[in-house]
C-alpha atoms as a PDB file:
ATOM      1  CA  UNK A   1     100.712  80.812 121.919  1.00  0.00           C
ATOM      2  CA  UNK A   2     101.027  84.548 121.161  1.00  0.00           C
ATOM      3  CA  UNK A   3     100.469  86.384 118.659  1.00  0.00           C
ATOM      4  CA  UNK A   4     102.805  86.838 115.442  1.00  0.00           C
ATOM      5  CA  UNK A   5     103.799  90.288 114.825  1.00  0.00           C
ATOM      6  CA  UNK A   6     104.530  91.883 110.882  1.00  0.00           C
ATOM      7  CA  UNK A   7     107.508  92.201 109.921  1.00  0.00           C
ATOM      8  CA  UNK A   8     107.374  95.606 107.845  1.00  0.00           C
ATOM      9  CA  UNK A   9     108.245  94.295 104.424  1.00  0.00           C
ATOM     10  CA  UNK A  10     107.492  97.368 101.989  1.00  0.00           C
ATOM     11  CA  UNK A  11     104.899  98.084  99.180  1.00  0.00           C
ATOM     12  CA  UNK A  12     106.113  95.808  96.125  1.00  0.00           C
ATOM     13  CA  UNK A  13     108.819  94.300  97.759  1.00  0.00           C
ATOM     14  CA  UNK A  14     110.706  91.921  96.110  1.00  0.00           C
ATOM     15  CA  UNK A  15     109.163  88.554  97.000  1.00  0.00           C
ATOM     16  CA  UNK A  16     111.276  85.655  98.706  1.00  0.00           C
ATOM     17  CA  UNK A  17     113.960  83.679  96.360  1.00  0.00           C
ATOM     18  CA  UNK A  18     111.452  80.534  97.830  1.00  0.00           C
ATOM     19  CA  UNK A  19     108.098  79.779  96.148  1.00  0.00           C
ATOM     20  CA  UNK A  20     105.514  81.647  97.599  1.00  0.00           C
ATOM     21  CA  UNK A  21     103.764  78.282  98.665  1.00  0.00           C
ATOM     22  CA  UNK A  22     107.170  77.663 100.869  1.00  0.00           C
ATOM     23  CA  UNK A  23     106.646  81.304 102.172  1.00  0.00           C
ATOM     24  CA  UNK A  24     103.242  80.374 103.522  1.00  0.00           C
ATOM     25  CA  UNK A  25     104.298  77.000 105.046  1.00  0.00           C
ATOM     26  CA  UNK A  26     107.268  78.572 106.870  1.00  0.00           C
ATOM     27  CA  UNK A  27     104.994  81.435 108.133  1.00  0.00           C
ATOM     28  CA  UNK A  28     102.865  78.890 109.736  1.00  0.00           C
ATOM     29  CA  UNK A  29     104.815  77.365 110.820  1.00  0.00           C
ATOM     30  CA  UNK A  30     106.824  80.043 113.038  1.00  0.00           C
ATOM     31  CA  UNK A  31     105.843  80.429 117.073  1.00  0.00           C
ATOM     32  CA  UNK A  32     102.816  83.029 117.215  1.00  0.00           C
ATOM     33  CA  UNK A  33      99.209  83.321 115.535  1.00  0.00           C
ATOM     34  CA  UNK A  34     100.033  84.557 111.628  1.00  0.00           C
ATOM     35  CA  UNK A  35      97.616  87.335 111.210  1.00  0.00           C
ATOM     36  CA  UNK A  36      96.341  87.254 107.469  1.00  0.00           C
ATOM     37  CA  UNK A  37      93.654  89.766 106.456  1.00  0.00           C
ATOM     38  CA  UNK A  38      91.643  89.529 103.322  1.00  0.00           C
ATOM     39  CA  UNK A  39      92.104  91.584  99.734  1.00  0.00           C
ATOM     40  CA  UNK A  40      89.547  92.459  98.218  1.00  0.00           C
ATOM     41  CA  UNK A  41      91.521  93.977  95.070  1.00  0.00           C
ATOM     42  CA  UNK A  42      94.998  94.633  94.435  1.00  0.00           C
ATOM     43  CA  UNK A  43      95.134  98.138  95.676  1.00  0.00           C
ATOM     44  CA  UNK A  44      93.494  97.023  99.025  1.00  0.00           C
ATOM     45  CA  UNK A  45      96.522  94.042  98.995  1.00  0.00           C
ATOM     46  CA  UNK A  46      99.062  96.180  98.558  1.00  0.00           C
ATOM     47  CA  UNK A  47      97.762  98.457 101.363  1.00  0.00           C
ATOM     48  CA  UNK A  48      97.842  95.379 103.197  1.00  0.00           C
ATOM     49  CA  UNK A  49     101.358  94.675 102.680  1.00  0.00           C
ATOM     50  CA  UNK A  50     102.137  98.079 103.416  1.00  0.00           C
ATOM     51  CA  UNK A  51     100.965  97.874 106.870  1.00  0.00           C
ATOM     52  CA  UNK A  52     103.881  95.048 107.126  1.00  0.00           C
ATOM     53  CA  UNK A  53     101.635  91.882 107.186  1.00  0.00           C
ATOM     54  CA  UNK A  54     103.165  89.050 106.308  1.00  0.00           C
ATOM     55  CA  UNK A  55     100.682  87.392 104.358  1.00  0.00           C
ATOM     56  CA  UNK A  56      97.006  88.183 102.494  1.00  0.00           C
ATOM     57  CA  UNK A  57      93.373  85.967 102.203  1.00  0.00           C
ATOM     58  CA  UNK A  58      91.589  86.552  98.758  1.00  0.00           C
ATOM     59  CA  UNK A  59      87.968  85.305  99.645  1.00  0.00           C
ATOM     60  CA  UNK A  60      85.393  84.399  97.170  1.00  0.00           C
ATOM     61  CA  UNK A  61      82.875  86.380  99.659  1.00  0.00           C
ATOM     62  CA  UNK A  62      85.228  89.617  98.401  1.00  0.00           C
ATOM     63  CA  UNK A  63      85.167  88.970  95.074  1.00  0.00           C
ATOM     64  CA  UNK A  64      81.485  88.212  94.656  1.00  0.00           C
ATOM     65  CA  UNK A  65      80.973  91.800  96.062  1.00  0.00           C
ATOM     66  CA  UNK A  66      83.557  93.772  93.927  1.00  0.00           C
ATOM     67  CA  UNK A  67      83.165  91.874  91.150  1.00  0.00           C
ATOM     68  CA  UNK A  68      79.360  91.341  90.883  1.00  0.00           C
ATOM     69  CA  UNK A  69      78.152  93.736  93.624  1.00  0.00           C
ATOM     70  CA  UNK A  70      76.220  90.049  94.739  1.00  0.00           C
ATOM     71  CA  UNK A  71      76.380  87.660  97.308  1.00  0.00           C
ATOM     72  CA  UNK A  72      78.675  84.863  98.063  1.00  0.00           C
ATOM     73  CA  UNK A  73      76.407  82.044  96.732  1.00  0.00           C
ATOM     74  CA  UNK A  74      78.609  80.241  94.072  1.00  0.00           C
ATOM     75  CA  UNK A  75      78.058  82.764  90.961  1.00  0.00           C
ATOM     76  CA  UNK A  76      81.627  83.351  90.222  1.00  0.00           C
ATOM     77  CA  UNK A  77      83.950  81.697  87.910  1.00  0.00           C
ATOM     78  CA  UNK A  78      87.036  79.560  87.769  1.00  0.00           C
ATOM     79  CA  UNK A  79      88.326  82.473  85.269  1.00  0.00           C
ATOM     80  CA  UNK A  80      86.437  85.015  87.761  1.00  0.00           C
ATOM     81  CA  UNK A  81      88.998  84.204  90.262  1.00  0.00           C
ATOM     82  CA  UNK A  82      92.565  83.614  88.367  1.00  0.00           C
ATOM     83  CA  UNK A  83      91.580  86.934  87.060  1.00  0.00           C
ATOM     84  CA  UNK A  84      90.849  88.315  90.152  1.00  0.00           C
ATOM     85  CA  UNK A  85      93.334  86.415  92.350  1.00  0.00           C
ATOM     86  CA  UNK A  86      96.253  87.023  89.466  1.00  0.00           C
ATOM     87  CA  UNK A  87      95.993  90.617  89.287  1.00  0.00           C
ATOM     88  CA  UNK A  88      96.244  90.303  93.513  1.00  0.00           C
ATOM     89  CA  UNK A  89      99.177  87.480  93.485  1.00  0.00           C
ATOM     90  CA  UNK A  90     100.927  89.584  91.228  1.00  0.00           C
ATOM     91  CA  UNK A  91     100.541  93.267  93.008  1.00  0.00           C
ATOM     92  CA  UNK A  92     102.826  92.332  96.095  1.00  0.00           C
ATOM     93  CA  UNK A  93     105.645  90.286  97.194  1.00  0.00           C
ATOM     94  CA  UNK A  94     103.924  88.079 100.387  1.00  0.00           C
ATOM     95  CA  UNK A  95     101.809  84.875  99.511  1.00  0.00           C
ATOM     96  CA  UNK A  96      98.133  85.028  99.069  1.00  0.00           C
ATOM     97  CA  UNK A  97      96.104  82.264  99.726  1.00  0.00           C
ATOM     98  CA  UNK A  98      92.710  81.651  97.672  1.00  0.00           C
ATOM     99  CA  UNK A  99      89.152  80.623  98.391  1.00  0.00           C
ATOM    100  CA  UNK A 100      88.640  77.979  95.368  1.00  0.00           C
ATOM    101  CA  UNK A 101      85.224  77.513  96.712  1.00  0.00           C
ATOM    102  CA  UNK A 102      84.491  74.003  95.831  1.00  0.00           C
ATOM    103  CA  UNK A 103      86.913  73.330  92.967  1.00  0.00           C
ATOM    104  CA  UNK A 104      83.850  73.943  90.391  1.00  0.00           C
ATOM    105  CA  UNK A 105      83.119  70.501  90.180  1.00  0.00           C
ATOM    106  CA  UNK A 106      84.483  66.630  90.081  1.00  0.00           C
ATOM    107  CA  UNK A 107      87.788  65.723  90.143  1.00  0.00           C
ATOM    108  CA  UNK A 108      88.780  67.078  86.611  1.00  0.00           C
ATOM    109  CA  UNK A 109      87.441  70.773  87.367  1.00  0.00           C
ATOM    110  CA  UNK A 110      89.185  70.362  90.802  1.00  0.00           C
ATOM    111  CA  UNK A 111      92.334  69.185  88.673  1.00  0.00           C
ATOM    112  CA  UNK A 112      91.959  72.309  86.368  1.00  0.00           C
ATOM    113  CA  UNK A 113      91.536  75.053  89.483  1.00  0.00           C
ATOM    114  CA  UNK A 114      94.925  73.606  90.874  1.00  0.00           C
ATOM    115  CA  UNK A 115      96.594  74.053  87.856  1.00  0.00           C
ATOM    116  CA  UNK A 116      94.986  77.500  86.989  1.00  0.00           C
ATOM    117  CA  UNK A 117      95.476  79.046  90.148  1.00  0.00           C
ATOM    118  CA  UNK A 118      98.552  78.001  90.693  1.00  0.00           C
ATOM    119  CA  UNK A 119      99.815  79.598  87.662  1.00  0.00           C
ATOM    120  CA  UNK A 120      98.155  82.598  88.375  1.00  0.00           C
ATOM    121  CA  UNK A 121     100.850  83.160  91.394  1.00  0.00           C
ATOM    122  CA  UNK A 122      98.682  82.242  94.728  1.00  0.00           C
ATOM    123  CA  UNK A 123     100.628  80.675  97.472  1.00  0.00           C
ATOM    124  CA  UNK A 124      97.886  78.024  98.001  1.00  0.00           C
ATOM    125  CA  UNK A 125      93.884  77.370  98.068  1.00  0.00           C
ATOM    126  CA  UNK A 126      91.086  75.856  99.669  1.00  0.00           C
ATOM    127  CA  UNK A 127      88.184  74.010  98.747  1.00  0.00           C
ATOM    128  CA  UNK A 128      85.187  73.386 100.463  1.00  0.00           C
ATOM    129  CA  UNK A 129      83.114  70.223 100.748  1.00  0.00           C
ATOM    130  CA  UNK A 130      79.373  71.672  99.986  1.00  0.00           C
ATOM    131  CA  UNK A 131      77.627  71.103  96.941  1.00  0.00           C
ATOM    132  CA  UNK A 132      77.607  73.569  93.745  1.00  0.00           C
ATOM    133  CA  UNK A 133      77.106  75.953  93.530  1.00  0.00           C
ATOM    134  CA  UNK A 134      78.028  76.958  97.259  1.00  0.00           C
ATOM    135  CA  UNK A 135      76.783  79.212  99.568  1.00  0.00           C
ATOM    136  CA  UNK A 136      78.674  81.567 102.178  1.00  0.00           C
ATOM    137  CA  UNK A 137      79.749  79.366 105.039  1.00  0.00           C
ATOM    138  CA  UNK A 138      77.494  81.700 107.430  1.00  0.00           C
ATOM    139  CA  UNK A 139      74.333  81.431 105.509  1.00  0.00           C
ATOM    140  CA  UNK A 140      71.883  78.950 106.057  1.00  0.00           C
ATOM    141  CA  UNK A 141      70.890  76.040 103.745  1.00  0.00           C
ATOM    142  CA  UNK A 142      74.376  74.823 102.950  1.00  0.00           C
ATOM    143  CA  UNK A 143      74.248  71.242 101.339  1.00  0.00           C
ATOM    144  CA  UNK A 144      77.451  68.838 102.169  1.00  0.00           C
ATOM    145  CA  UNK A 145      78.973  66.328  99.327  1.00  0.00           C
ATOM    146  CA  UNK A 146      79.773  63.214 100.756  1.00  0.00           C
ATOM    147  CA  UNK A 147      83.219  62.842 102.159  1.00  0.00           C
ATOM    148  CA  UNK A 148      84.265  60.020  99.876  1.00  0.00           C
ATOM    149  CA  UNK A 149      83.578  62.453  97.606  1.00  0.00           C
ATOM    150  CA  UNK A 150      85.708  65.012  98.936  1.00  0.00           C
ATOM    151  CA  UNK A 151      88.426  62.829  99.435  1.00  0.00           C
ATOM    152  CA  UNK A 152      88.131  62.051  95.658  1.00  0.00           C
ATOM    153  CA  UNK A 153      88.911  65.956  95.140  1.00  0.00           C
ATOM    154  CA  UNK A 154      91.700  66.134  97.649  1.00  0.00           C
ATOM    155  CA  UNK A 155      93.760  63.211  95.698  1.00  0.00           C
ATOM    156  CA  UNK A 156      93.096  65.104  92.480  1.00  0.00           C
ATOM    157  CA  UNK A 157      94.129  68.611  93.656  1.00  0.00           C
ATOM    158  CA  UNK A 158      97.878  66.917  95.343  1.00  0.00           C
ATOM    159  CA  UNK A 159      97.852  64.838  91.820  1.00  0.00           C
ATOM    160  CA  UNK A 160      97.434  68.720  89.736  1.00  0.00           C
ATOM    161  CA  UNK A 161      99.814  70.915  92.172  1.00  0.00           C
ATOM    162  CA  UNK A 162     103.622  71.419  90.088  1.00  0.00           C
ATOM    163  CA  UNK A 163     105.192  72.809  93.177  1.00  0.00           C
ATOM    164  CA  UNK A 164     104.488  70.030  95.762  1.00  0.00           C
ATOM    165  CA  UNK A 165     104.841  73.078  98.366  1.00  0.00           C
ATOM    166  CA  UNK A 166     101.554  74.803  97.135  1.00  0.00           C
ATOM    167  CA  UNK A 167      99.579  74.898 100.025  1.00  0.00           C
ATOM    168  CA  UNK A 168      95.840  72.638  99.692  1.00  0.00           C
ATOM    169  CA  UNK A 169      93.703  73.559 102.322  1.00  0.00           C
ATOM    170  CA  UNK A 170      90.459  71.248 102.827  1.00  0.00           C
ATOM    171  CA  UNK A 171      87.811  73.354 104.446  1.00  0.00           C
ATOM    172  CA  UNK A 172      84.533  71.489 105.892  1.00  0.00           C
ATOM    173  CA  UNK A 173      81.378  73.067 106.056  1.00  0.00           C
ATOM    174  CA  UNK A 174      80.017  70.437 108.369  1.00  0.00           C
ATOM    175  CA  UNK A 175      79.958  71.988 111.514  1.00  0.00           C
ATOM    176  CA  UNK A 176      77.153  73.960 111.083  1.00  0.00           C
ATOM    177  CA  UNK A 177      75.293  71.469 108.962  1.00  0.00           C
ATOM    178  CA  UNK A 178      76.098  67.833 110.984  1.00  0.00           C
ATOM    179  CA  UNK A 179      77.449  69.361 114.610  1.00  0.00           C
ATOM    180  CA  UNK A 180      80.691  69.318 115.842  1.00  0.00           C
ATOM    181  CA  UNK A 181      81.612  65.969 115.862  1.00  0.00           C
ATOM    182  CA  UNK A 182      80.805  64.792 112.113  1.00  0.00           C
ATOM    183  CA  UNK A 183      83.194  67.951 111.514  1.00  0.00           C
ATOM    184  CA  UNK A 184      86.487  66.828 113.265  1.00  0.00           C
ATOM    185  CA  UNK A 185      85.294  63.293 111.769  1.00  0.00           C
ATOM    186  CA  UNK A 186      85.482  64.553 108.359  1.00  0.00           C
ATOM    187  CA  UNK A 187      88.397  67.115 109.019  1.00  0.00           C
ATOM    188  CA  UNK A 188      90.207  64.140 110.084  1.00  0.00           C
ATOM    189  CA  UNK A 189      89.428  61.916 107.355  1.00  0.00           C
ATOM    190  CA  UNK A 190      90.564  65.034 105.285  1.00  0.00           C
ATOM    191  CA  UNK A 191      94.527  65.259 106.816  1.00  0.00           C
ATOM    192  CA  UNK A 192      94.117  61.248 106.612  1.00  0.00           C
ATOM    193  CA  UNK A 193      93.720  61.925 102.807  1.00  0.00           C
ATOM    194  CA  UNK A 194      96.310  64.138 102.664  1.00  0.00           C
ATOM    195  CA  UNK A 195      95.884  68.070 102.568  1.00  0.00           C
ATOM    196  CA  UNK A 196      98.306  70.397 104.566  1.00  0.00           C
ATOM    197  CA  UNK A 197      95.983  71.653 106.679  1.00  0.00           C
ATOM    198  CA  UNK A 198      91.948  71.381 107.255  1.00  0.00           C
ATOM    199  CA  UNK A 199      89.841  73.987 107.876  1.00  0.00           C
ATOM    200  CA  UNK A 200      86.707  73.791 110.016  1.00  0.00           C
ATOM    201  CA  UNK A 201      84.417  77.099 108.837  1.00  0.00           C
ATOM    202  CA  UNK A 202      82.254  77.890 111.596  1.00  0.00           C
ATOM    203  CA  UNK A 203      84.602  77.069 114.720  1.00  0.00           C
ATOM    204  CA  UNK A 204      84.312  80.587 116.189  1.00  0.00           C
ATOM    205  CA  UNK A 205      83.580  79.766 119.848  1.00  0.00           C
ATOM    206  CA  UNK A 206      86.893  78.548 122.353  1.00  0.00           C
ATOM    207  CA  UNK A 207      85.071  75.604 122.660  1.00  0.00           C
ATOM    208  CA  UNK A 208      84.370  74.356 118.682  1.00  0.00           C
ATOM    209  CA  UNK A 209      88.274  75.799 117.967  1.00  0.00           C
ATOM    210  CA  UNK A 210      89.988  74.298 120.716  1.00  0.00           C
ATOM    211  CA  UNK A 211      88.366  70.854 120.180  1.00  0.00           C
ATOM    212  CA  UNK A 212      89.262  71.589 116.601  1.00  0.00           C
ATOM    213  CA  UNK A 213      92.989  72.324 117.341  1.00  0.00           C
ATOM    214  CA  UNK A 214      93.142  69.379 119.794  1.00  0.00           C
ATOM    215  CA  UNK A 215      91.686  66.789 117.794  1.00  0.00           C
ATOM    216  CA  UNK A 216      93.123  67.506 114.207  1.00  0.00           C
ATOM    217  CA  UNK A 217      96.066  67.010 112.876  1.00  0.00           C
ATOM    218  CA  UNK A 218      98.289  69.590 111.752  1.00  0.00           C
ATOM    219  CA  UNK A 219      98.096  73.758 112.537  1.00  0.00           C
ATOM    220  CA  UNK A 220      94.720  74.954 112.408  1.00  0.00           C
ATOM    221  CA  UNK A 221      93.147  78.213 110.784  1.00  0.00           C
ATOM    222  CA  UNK A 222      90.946  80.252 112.736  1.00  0.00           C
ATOM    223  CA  UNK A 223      88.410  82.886 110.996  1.00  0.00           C
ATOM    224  CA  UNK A 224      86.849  86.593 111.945  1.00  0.00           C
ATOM    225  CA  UNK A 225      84.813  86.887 109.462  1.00  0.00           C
ATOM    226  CA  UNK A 226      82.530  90.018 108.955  1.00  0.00           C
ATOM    227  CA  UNK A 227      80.094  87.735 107.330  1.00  0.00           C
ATOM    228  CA  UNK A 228      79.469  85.737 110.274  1.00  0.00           C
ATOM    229  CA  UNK A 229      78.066  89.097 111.837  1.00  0.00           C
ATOM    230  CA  UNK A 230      79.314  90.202 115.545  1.00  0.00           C
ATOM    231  CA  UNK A 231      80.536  87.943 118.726  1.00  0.00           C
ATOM    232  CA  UNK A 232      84.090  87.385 117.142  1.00  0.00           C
ATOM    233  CA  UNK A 233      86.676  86.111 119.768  1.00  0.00           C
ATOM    234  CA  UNK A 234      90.048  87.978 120.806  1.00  0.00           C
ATOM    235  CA  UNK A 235      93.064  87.473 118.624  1.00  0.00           C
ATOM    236  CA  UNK A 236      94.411  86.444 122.700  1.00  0.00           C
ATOM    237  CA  UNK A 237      91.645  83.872 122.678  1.00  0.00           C
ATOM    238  CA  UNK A 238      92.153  82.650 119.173  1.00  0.00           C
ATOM    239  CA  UNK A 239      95.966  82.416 119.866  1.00  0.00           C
ATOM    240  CA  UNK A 240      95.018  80.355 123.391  1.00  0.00           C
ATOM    241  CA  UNK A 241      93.139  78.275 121.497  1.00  0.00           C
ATOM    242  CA  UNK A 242      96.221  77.019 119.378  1.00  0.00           C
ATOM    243  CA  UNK A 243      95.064  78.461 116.075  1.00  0.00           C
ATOM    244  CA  UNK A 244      98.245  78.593 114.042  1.00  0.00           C
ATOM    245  CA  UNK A 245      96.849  81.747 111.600  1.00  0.00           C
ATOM    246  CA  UNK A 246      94.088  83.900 111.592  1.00  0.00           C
ATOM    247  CA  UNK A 247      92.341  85.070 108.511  1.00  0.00           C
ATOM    248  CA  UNK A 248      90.297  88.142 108.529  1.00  0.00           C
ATOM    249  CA  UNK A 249      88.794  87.529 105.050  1.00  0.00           C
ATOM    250  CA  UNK A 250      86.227  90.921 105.055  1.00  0.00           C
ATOM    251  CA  UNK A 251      87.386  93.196 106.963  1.00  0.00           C
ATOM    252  CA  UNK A 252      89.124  95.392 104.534  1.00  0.00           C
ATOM    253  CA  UNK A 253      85.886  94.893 102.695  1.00  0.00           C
ATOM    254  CA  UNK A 254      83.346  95.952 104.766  1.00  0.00           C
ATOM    255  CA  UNK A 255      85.693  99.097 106.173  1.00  0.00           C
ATOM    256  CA  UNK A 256      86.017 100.055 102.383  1.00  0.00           C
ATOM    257  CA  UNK A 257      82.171  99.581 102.000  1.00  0.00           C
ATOM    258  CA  UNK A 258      81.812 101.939 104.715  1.00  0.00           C
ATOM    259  CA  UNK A 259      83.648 104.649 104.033  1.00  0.00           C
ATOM    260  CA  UNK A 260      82.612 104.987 100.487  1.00  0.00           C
ATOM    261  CA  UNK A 261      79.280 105.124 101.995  1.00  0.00           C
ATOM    262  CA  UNK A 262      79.773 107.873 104.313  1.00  0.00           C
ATOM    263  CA  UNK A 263      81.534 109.815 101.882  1.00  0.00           C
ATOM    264  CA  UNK A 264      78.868 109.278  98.761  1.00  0.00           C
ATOM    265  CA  UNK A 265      76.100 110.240 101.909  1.00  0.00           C
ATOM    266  CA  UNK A 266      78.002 113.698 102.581  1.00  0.00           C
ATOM    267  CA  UNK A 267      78.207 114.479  99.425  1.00  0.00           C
ATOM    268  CA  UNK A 268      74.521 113.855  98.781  1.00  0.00           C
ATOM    269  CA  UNK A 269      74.059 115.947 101.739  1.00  0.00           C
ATOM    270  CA  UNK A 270      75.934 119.057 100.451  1.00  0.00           C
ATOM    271  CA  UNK A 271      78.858 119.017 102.526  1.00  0.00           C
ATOM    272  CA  UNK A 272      81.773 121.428 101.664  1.00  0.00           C
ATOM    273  CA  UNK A 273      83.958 119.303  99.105  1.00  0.00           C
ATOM    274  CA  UNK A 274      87.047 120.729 101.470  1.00  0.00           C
ATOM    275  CA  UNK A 275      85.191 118.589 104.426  1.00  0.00           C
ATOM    276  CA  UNK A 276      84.501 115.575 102.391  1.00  0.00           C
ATOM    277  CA  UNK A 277      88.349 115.406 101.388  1.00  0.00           C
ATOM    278  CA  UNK A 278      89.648 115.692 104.550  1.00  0.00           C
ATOM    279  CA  UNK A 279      88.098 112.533 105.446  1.00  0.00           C
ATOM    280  CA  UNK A 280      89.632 110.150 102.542  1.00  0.00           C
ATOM    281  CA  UNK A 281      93.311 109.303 102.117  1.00  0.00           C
ATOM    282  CA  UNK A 282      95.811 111.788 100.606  1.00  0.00           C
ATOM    283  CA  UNK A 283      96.693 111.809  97.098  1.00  0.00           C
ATOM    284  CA  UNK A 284     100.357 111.733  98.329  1.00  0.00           C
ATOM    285  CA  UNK A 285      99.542 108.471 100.474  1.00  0.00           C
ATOM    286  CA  UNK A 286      97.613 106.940  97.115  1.00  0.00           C
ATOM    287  CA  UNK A 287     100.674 107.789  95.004  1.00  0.00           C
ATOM    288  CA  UNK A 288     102.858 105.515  97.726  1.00  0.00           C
ATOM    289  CA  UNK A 289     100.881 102.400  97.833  1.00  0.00           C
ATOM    290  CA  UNK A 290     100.398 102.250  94.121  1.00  0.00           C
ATOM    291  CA  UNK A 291     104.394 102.993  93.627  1.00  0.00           C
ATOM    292  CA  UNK A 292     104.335 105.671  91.547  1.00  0.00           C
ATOM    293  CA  UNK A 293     107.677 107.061  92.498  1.00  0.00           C
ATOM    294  CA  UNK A 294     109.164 103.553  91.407  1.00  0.00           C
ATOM    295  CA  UNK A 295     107.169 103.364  88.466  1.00  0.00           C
ATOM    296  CA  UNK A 296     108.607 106.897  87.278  1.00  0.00           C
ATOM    297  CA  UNK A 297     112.344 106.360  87.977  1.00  0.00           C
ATOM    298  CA  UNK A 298     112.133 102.819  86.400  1.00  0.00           C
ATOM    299  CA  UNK A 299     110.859 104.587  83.081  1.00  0.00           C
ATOM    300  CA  UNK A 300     113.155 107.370  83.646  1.00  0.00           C
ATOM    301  CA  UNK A 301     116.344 104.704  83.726  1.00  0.00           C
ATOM    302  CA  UNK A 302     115.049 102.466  81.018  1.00  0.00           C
ATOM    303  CA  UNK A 303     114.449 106.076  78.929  1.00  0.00           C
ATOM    304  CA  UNK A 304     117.832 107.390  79.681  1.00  0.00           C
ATOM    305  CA  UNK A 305     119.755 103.660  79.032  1.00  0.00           C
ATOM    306  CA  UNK A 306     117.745 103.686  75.555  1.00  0.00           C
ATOM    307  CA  UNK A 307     118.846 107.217  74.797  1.00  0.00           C
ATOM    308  CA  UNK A 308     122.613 106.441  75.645  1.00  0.00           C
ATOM    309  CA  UNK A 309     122.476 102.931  73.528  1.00  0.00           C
END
C-alpha cells in the first residue's frame, strides 16, 4: 500500500458539499496510507491544512497540555473538548476527528458526547475502553472496563449519532494491559458490535499492526505518537503493514513546545532581538494562515454593499 499524498486544499477552504463524516470515510477509504497529524489549537489546524493535508487528529493528550499545561490523565471535560474541538472543527474546511476519551461515563454520558461533539462540527470520535478517569495510552497503570461494557457504549454512541456517516471509532487499550491477543479479541468483538473502525493503541511494532490489520475487520489506524517516546516505524512500514491512516496526534505539539522553548531560552540569554526573530515565522506568513487578507476584503465588501444600500 503506499502512501496517500495531500492534495493542497487552501487555508479556510470551503469545506466539501458532503458531511464532513462522509469526507473522512471516503478519505479512508481511497488507495494509500491517509496521513492525519494532530491540532493542538486552531491556528496549529489551519497551518495544518495549509500544508495541503487532507485531514486533522484533535487528541485529548493536546488539549490537556494547552489547555491545562497537565498531563493526559482524564482531567478534561466533555465541555473542555466541544470547546476546544469546536473552535478547531470550525477553523478549516477538512474533517477532524476527536479523542472522546472514554465517553465520560455509562451509556447516557456516552449518548451526550455523541450528540455534543457532533454538533460541535468534528467528522467523527473515538472512545476508549479504560476506566475513568483515563490515563494516556503510553503510561502505565491503565485499568480496562469490561468489554460487555464497552459494547454497551458502542450501541449507545450509533443510537446518539444524527448523521449515520459520523465516524465512531472504538479504540482498545488492551494491548498493553492483556497482550496481544485479548486485544484483537476485544477489537473484534468491537466491529462485531458495530463501530466503523477499531483502534488498537499500542500496535507500534510490524508485528502487533500487521496481526492487527490481518485479523480485524475493516481499515485500521496506525499511531506515531510523541507520547509513546522514540522507536516509531516508517510511514513505508506502516503503509506495508496495511494501515489505512496514520495519525500523528503530537507532533505539532511537541515541535511547538520546542520552539517556544528555544526562543524564551535566547531571550533569557540576551540574544539580539534581530537574532531571536529571525528564527520564528514571519508576520507576513502569520497574517496568511490566519486569513487576514480575506477577513479585510470581506468587511471591505459587506462595508461598501451597506454604504450603497
Amino acid at each position: 500500500m503506499g502512501i496517500a499524498h495531500a492534495n493542497g486544499t487552501a487555508v479556510g477552504g470551503t469545506a466539501h458539499t458532503m458531511s464532513a463524516g462522509a469526507r473522512l470515510r471516503e478519505l479512508i477509504a481511497a488507495p494509500g496510507m491517509l496521513l492525519m497529524p494532530g491540532a493542538y489549537d486552531a491556528l496549529s489546524a489551519r497551518i495544518i491544512e495549509a500544508h495541503g493535508f487532507e485531514a486533522i487528529v484533535a487528541g485529548g493528550f493536546a488539549a490537556s497540555g494547552t489547555l491545562l499545561g497537565e498531563p493526559d490523565v482524564g482531567q478534561m471535560t466533555l465541555n473542555d473538548y466541544v470547546d476546544q474541538y469546536g473552535r478547531i472543527a470550525q477553523a478549516v474546511g477538512v474533517p477532524v476527528w476527536a479523542d472522546a476519551d472514554t465517553g465520560f461515563g455509562a451509556v447516557n454520558n456516552v449518548r451526550r458526547t455523541i450528540k455534543a461533539l457532533e454538533r460541535a462540527g468534528v467528522a467523527g470520535l473515538f472512545i476508549e475502553d479504560q476506566v475513568t478517569p483515563k490515563r494516556c495510552g503510553y503510561l502505565p497503570g491503565k485499568k480496562l472496563i469490561p468489554p460487555e461494557e464497552m459494547i454497551a457504549k458502542i450501541h449507545a454512541a450509533l443510537d446518539a449519532r444524527t448523521d449515520p456517516s459520523f465516524f465512531f471509532v472504538a479504540r482498545t487499550d488492551a494491548l498493553r494491559v492483556e497482550g496481544i491477543a485479548p486485544a484483537i479479541d476485544r477489537a473484534q468483538r468491537y466491529m462485531a458490535a458495530g463501530a466503523d473502525m477499531v483502534f488498537v493503541q499500542g500496535a507500534d511494532t510490524v508485528e502487533t499492526l500487521t496481526r492487527v490489520c490481518r485479523e480485524v475487520p475493516g481499515p485500521q489506524f496506525a499511531n506515531v505518537s510523541q507520547a509513546r517516546g522514540g522507536g516509531h516505524l516508517s510511514l513505508a512500514e506502516l503503509a506495508a503493514a496495511g494501515a489505512a491512516a496514520c495519525t500523528f496526534p503530537s507532533l505539532a505539539l511537541f515541535a511547538a513546545a520546542a520552539a517556544v522553548e528555544r526562543t524564551m531560552a535566547a531571550l533569557k540569554a540576551g540574544r539580539p532581538l534581530e537574532e531571536i526573530g529571525a528564527d520564528v515565522m514571519t508576520l507576513d506568513r502569520y497574517n496568511a494562515i490566519v486569513g487576514l487578507a480575506e477577513h479585510n476584503a470581506r468587511e471591505e465588501r459587506f462595508e461598501t454593499a451597506s454604504q450603497r444600500g
